[in-house]
PDB file of N, CA and C in Angstrom:
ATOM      1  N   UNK A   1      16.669 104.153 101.825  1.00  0.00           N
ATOM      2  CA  UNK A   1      16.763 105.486 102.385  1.00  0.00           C
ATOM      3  C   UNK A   1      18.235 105.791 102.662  1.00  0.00           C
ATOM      4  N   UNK A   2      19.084 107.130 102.510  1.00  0.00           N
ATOM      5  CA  UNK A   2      20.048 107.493 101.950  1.00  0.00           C
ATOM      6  C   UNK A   2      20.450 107.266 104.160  1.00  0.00           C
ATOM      7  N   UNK A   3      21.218 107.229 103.918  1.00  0.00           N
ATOM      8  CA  UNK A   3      22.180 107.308 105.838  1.00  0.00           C
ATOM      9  C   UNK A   3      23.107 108.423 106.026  1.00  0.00           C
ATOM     10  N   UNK A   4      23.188 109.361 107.064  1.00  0.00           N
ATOM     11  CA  UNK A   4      23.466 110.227 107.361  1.00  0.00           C
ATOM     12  C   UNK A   4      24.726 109.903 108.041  1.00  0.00           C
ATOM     13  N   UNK A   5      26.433 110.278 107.440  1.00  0.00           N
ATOM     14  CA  UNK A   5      26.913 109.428 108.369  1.00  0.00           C
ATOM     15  C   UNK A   5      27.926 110.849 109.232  1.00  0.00           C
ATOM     16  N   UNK A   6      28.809 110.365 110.592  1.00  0.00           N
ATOM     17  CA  UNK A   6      29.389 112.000 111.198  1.00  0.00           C
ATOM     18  C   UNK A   6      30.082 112.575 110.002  1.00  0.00           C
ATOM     19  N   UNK A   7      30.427 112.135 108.967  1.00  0.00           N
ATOM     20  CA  UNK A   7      31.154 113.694 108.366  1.00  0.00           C
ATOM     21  C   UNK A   7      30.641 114.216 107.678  1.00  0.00           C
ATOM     22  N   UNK A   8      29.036 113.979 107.107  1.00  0.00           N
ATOM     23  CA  UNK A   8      28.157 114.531 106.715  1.00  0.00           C
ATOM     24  C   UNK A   8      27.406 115.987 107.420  1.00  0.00           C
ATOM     25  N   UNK A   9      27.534 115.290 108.794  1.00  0.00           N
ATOM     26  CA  UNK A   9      26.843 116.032 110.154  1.00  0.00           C
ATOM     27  C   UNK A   9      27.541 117.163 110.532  1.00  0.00           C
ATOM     28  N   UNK A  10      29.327 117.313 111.036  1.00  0.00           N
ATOM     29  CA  UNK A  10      30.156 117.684 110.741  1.00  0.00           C
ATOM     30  C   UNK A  10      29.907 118.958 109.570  1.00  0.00           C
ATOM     31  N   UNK A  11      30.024 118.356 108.510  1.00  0.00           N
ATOM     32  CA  UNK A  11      29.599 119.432 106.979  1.00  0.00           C
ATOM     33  C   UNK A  11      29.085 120.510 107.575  1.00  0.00           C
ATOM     34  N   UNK A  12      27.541 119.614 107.592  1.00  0.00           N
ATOM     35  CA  UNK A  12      26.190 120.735 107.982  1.00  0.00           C
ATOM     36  C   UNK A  12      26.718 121.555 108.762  1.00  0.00           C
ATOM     37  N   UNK A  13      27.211 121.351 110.081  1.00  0.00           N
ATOM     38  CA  UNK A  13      27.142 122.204 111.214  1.00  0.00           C
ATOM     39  C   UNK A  13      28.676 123.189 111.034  1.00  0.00           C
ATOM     40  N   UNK A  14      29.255 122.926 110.262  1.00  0.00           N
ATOM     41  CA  UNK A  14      30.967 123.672 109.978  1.00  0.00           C
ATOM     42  C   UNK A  14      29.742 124.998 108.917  1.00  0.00           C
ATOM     43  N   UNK A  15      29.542 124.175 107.592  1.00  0.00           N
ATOM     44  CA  UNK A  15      28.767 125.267 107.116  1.00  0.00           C
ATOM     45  C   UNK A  15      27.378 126.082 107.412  1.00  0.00           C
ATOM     46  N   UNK A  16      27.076 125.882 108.531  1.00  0.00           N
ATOM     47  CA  UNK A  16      25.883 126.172 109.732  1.00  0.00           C
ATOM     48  C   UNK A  16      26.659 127.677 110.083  1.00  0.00           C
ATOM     49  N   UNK A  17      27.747 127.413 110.533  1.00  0.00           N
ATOM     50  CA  UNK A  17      28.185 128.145 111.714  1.00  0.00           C
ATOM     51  C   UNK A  17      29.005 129.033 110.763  1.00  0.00           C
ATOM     52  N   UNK A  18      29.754 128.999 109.986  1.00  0.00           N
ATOM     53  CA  UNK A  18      29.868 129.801 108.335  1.00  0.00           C
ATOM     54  C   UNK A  18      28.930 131.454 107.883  1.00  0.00           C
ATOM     55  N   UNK A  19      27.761 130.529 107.528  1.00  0.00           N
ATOM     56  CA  UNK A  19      26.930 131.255 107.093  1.00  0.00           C
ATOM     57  C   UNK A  19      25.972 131.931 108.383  1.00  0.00           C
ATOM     58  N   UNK A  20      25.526 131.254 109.673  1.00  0.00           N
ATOM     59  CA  UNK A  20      24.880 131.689 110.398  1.00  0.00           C
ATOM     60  C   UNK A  20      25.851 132.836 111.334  1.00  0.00           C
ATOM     61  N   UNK A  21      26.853 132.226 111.730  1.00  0.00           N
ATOM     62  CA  UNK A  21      27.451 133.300 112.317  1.00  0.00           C
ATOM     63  C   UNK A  21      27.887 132.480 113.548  1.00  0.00           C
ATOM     64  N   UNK A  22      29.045 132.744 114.935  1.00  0.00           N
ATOM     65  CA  UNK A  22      28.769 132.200 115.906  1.00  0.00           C
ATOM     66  C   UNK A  22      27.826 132.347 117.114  1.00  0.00           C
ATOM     67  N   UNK A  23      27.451 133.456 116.999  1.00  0.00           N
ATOM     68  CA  UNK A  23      26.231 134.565 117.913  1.00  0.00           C
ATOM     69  C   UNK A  23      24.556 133.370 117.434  1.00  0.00           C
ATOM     70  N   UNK A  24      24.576 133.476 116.166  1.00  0.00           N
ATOM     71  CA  UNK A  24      23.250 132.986 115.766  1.00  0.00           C
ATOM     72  C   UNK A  24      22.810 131.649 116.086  1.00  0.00           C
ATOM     73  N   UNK A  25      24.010 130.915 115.520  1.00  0.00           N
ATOM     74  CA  UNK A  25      23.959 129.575 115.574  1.00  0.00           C
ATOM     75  C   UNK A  25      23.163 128.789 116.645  1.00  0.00           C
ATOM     76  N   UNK A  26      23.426 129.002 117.650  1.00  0.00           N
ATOM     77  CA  UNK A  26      22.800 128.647 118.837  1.00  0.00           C
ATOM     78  C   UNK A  26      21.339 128.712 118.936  1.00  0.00           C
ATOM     79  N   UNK A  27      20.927 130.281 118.489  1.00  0.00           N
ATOM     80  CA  UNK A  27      19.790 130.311 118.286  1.00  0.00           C
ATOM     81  C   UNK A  27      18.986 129.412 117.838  1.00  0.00           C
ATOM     82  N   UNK A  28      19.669 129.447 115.783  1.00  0.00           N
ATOM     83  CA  UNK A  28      19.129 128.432 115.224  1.00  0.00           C
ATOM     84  C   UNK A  28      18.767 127.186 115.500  1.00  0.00           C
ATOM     85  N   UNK A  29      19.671 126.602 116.118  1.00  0.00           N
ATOM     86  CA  UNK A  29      19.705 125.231 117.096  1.00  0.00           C
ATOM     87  C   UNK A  29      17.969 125.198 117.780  1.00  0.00           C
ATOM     88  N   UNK A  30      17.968 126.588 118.454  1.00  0.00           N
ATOM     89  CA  UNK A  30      16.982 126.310 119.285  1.00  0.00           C
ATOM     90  C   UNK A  30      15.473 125.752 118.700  1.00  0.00           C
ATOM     91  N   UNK A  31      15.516 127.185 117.917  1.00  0.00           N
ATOM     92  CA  UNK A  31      14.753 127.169 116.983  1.00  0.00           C
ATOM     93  C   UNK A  31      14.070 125.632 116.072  1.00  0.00           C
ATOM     94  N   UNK A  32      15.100 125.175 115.772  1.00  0.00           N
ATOM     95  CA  UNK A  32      15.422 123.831 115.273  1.00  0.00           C
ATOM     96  C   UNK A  32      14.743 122.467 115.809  1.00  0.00           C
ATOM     97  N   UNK A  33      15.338 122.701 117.230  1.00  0.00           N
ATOM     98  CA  UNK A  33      14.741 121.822 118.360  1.00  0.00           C
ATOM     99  C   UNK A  33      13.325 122.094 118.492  1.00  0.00           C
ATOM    100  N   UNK A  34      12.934 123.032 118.805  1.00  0.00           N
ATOM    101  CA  UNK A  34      11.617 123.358 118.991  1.00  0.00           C
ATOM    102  C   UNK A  34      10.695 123.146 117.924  1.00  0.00           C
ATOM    103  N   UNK A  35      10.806 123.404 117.018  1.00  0.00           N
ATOM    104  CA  UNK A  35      10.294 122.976 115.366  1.00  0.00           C
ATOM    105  C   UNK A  35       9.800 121.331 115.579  1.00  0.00           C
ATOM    106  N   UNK A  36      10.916 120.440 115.652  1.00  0.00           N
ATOM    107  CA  UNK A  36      10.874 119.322 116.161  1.00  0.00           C
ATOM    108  C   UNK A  36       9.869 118.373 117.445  1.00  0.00           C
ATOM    109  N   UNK A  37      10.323 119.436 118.233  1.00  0.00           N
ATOM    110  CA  UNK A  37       9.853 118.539 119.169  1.00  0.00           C
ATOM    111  C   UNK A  37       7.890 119.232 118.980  1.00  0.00           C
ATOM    112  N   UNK A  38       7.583 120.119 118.272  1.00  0.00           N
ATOM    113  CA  UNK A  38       6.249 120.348 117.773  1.00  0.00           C
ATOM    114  C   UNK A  38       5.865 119.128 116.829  1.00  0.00           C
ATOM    115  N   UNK A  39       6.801 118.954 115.838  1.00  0.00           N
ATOM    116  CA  UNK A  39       6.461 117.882 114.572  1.00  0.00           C
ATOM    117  C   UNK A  39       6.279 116.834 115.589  1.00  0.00           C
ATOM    118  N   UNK A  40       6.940 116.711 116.356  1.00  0.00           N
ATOM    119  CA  UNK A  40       6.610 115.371 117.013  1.00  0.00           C
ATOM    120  C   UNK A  40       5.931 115.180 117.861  1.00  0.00           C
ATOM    121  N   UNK A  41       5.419 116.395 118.849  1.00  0.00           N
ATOM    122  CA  UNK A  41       4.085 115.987 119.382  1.00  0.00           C
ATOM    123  C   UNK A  41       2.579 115.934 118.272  1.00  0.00           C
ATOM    124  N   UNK A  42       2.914 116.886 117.439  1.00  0.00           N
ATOM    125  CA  UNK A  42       1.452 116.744 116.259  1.00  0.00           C
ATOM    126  C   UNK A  42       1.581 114.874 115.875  1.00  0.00           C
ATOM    127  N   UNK A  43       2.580 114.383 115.824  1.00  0.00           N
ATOM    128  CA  UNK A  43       2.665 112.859 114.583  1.00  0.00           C
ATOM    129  C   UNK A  43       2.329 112.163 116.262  1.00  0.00           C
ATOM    130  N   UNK A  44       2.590 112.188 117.284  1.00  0.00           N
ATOM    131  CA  UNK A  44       1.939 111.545 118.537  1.00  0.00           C
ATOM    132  C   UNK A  44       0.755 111.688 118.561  1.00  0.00           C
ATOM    133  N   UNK A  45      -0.104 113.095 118.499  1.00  0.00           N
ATOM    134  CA  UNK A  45      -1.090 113.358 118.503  1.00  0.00           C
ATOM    135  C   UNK A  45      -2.130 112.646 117.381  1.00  0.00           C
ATOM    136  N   UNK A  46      -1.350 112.522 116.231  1.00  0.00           N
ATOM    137  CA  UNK A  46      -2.158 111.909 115.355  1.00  0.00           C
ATOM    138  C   UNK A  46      -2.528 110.591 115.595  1.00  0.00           C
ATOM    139  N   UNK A  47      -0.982 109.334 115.889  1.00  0.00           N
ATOM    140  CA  UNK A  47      -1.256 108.341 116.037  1.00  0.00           C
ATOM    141  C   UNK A  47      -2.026 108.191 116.793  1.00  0.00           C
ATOM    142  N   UNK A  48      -2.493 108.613 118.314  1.00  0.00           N
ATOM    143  CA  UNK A  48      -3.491 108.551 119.046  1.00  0.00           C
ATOM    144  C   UNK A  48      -4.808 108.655 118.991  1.00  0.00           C
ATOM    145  N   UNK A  49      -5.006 109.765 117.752  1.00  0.00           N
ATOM    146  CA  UNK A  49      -6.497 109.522 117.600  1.00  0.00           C
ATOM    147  C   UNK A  49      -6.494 108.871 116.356  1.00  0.00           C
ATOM    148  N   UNK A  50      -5.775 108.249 115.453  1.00  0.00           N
ATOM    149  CA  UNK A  50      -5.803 107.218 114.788  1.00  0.00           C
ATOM    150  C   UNK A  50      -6.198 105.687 115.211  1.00  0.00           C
ATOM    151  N   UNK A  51      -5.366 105.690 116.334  1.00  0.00           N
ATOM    152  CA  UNK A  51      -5.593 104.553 117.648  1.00  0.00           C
ATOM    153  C   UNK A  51      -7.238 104.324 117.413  1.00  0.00           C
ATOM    154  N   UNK A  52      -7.150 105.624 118.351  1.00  0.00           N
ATOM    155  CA  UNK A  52      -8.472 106.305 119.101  1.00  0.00           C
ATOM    156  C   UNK A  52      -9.752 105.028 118.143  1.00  0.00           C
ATOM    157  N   UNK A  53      -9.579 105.972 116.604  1.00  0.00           N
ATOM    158  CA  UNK A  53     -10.482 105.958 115.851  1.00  0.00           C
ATOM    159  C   UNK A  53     -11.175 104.404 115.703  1.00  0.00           C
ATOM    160  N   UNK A  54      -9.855 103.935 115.155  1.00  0.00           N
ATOM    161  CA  UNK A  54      -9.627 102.539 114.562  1.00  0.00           C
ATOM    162  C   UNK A  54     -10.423 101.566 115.998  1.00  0.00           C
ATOM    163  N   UNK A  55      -9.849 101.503 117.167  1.00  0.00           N
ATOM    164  CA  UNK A  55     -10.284 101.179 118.062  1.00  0.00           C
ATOM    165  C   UNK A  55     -12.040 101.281 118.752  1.00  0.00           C
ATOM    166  N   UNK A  56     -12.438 102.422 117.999  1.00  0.00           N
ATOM    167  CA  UNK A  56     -14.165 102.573 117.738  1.00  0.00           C
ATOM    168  C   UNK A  56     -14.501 101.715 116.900  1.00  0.00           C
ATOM    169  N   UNK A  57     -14.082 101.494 115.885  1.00  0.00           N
ATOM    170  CA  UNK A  57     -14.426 100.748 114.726  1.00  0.00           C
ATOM    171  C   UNK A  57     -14.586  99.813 115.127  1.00  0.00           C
ATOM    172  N   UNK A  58     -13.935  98.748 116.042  1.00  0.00           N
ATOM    173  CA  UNK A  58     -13.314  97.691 115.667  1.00  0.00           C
ATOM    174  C   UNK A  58     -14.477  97.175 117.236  1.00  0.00           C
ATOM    175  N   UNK A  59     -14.627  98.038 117.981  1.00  0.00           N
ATOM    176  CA  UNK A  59     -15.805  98.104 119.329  1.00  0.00           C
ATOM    177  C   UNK A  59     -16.863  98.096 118.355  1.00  0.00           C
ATOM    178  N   UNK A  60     -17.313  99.185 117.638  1.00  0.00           N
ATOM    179  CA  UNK A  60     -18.718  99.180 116.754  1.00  0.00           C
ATOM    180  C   UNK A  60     -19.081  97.660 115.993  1.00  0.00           C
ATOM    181  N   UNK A  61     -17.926  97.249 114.983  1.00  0.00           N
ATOM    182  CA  UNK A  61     -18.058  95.718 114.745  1.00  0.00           C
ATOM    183  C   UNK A  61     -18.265  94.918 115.290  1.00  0.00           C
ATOM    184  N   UNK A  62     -17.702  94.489 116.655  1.00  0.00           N
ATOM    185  CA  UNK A  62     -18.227  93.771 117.389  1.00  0.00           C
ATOM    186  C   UNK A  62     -19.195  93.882 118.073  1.00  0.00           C
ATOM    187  N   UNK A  63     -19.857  95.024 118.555  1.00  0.00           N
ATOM    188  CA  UNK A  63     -21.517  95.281 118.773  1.00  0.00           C
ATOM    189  C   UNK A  63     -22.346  94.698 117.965  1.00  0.00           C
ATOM    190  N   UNK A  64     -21.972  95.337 116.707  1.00  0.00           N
ATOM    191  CA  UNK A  64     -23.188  95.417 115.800  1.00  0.00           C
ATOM    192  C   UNK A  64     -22.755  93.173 115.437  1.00  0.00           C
ATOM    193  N   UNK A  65     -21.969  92.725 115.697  1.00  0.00           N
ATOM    194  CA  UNK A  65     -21.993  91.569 114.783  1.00  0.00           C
ATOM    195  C   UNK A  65     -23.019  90.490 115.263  1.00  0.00           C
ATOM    196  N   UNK A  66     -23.831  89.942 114.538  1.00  0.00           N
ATOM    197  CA  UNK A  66     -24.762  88.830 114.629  1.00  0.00           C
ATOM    198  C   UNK A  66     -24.460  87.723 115.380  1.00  0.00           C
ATOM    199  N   UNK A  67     -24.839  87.631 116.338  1.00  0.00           N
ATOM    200  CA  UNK A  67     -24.423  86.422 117.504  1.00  0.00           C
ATOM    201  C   UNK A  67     -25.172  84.738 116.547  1.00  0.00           C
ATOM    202  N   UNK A  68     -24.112  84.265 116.709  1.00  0.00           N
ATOM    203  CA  UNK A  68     -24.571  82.431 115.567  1.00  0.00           C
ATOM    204  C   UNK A  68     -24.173  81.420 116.998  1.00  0.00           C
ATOM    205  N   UNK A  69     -25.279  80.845 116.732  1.00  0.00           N
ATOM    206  CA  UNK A  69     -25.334  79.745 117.644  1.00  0.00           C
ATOM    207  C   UNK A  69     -24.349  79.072 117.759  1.00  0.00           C
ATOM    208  N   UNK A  70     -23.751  78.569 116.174  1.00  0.00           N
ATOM    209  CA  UNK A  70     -22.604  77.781 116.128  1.00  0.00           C
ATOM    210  C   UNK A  70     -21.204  78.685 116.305  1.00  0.00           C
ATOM    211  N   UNK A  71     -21.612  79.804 116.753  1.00  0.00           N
ATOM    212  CA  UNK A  71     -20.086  80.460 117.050  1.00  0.00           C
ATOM    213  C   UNK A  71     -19.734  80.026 118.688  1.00  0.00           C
ATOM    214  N   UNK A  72     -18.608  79.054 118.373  1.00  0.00           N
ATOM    215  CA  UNK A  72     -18.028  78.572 119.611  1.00  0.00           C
ATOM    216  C   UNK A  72     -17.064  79.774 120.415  1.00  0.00           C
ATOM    217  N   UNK A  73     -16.672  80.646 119.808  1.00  0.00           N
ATOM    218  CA  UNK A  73     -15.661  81.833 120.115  1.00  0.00           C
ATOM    219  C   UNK A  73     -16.367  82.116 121.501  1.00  0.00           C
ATOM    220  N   UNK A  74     -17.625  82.197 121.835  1.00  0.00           N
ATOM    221  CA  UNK A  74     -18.274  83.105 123.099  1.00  0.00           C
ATOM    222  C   UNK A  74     -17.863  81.955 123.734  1.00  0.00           C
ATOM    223  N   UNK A  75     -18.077  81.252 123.938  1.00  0.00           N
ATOM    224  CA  UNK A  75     -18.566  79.765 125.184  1.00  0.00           C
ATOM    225  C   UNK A  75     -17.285  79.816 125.735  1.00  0.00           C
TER     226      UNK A  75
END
Protein backbone atom coordinates (compact mmCIF):
# COMPACT_ATOMS: atom_id res chain seq x y z
CA UNK A 1 0.00 0.00 0.00
CA UNK A 2 1.36 3.31 -1.47
CA UNK A 3 2.43 5.90 1.98
CA UNK A 4 1.35 9.26 2.15
CA UNK A 5 4.32 11.24 3.06
CA UNK A 6 4.13 15.58 4.45
CA UNK A 7 4.95 16.87 1.03
CA UNK A 8 2.42 14.98 -0.52
CA UNK A 9 -0.12 16.38 2.19
CA UNK A 10 1.30 19.83 1.79
CA UNK A 11 0.46 19.36 -2.28
CA UNK A 12 -3.13 18.45 -1.53
CA UNK A 13 -3.88 21.20 0.79
CA UNK A 14 -1.62 24.21 -1.26
CA UNK A 15 -3.79 22.91 -4.29
CA UNK A 16 -7.03 22.62 -1.96
CA UNK A 17 -6.82 26.14 -1.10
CA UNK A 18 -5.95 27.17 -5.00
CA UNK A 19 -8.89 25.87 -6.42
CA UNK A 20 -11.31 26.03 -3.35
CA UNK A 21 -10.66 29.44 -2.44
CA UNK A 22 -9.61 30.77 1.16
CA UNK A 23 -13.37 31.50 2.34
CA UNK A 24 -14.31 27.77 1.25
CA UNK A 25 -11.63 25.80 2.30
CA UNK A 26 -12.52 25.56 5.77
CA UNK A 27 -15.76 24.61 4.91
CA UNK A 28 -14.57 21.83 2.87
CA UNK A 29 -12.49 20.64 5.75
CA UNK A 30 -15.63 20.42 7.61
CA UNK A 31 -17.46 18.80 5.38
CA UNK A 32 -14.59 16.32 5.01
CA UNK A 33 -14.42 15.58 8.68
CA UNK A 34 -17.88 14.88 8.97
CA UNK A 35 -18.02 12.51 5.90
CA UNK A 36 -15.47 10.64 7.97
CA UNK A 37 -16.30 10.50 11.13
CA UNK A 38 -19.94 8.98 9.49
CA UNK A 39 -17.69 6.29 7.47
CA UNK A 40 -16.46 5.51 10.65
CA UNK A 41 -19.20 5.16 12.84
CA UNK A 42 -21.13 2.92 9.92
CA UNK A 43 -17.52 0.42 9.74
CA UNK A 44 -17.96 0.44 13.95
CA UNK A 45 -21.40 -0.24 13.51
CA UNK A 46 -20.77 -3.02 11.27
CA UNK A 47 -18.00 -4.67 13.16
CA UNK A 48 -20.38 -4.89 16.06
CA UNK A 49 -23.03 -6.63 14.65
CA UNK A 50 -20.58 -8.76 12.87
CA UNK A 51 -19.28 -9.47 16.49
CA UNK A 52 -22.83 -9.57 17.44
CA UNK A 53 -23.59 -12.22 14.77
CA UNK A 54 -20.60 -14.49 14.80
CA UNK A 55 -20.88 -14.62 18.60
CA UNK A 56 -24.66 -16.23 18.13
CA UNK A 57 -23.21 -18.71 16.08
CA UNK A 58 -20.64 -19.79 18.00
CA UNK A 59 -23.45 -19.80 21.45
CA UNK A 60 -25.90 -21.80 18.95
CA UNK A 61 -22.91 -24.48 18.35
CA UNK A 62 -22.30 -25.00 21.54
CA UNK A 63 -26.00 -25.56 22.55
CA UNK A 64 -26.85 -27.57 19.92
CA UNK A 65 -23.38 -29.82 20.33
CA UNK A 66 -23.80 -33.52 21.49
CA UNK A 67 -22.56 -33.96 25.02
CA UNK A 68 -19.87 -37.49 24.77
CA UNK A 69 -19.17 -39.10 27.77
CA UNK A 70 -15.60 -39.25 26.87
CA UNK A 71 -15.48 -35.49 26.46
CA UNK A 72 -13.19 -34.59 29.34
CA UNK A 73 -13.46 -30.66 28.35
CA UNK A 74 -16.78 -30.40 30.85
CA UNK A 75 -15.31 -32.16 34.07
Amino acid sequence: MPQIGWLEILSIVIIAILVLGPKEFPIALKKIGSYFGKLKNTISNFQKEVSSATENIDLDNDINKPKDKNNKDDE
